[in-house]
Protein backbone atom coordinates (compact mmCIF):
# COMPACT_ATOMS: atom_id res chain seq x y z
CA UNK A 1 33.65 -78.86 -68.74
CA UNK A 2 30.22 -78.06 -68.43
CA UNK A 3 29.52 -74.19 -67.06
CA UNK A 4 27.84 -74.13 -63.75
CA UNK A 5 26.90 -70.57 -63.65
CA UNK A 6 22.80 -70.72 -64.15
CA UNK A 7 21.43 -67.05 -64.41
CA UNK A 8 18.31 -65.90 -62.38
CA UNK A 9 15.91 -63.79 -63.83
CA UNK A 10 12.29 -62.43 -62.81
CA UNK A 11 9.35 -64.40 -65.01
CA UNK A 12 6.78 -61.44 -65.83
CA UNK A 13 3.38 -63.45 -65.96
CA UNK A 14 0.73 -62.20 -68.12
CA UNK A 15 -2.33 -61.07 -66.36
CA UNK A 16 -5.17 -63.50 -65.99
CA UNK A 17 -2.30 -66.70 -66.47
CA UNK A 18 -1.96 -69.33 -64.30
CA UNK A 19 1.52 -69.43 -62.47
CA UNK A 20 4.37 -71.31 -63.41
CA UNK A 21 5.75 -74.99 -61.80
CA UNK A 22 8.81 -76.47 -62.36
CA UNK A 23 12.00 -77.09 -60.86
CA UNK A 24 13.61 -73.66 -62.20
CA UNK A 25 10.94 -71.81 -60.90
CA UNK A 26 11.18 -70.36 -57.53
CA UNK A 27 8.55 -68.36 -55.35
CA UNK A 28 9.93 -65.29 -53.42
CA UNK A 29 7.67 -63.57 -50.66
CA UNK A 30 8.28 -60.38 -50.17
CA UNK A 31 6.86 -59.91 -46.81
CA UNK A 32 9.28 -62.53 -45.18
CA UNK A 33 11.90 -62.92 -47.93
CA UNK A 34 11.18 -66.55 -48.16
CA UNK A 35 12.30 -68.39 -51.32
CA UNK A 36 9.89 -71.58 -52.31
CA UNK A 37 10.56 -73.69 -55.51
CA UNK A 38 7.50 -73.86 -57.65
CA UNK A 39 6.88 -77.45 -58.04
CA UNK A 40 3.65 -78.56 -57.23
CA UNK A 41 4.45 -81.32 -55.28
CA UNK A 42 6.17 -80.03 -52.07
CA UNK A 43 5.87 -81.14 -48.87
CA UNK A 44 2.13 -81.23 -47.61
CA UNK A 45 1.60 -77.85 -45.70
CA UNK A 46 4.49 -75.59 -47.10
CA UNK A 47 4.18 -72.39 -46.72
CA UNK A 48 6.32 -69.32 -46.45
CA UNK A 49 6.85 -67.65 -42.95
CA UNK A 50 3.99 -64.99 -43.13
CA UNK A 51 1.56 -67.55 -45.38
CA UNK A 52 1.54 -65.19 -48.14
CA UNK A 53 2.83 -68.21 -50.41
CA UNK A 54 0.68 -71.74 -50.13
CA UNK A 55 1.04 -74.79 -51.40
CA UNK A 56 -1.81 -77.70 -50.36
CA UNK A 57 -1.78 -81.11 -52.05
CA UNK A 58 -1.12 -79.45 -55.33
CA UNK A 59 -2.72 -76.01 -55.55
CA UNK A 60 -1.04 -72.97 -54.69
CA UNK A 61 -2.52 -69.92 -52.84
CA UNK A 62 -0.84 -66.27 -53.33
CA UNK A 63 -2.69 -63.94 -50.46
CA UNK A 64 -0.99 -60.99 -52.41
CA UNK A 65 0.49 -60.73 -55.57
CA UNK A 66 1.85 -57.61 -54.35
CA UNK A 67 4.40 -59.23 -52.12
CA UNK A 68 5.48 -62.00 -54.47
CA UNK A 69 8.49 -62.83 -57.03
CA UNK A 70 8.56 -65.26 -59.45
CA UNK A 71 11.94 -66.32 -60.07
CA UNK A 72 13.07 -68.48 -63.39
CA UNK A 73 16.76 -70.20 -63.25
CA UNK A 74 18.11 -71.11 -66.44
């Protein structure tokens, strides 16, 4: 039986990194208390609530990195 139960913890990036993609990382704005997965292919145009969090044909935008939460499921 395979275990279901994936933890959640916060990814600490390193100053002066890029951020993370993948499917087991998720974006989490602050400000509106949106959650966006980090792969770098979403939808053209998505973007949390407040626009804090970006994502445009493959680049993501942060406005603040004071109002965001990088999330890591494993």
């Amino acid at each position: 039986m395979a275990d279901d139960n994936k933890q959640i913890t916060v990814y600490h990036r390193q100053p002066g990194c890029g951020y993370p993609a993948g499917k087991n990382i998720f974006y989490l704005c602050t400000g509106c208390r949106e959650i966006i997965q980090g792969i770098w292919e979403p939808e053209p145009g998505t973007a949390c609530r407040c626009g804090n969090i970006s994502f445009d044909v493959g680049r993501l935008s942060i406005r603040s990195d004071d109002q965001l939460i990088i999330l890591k499921q494993e």
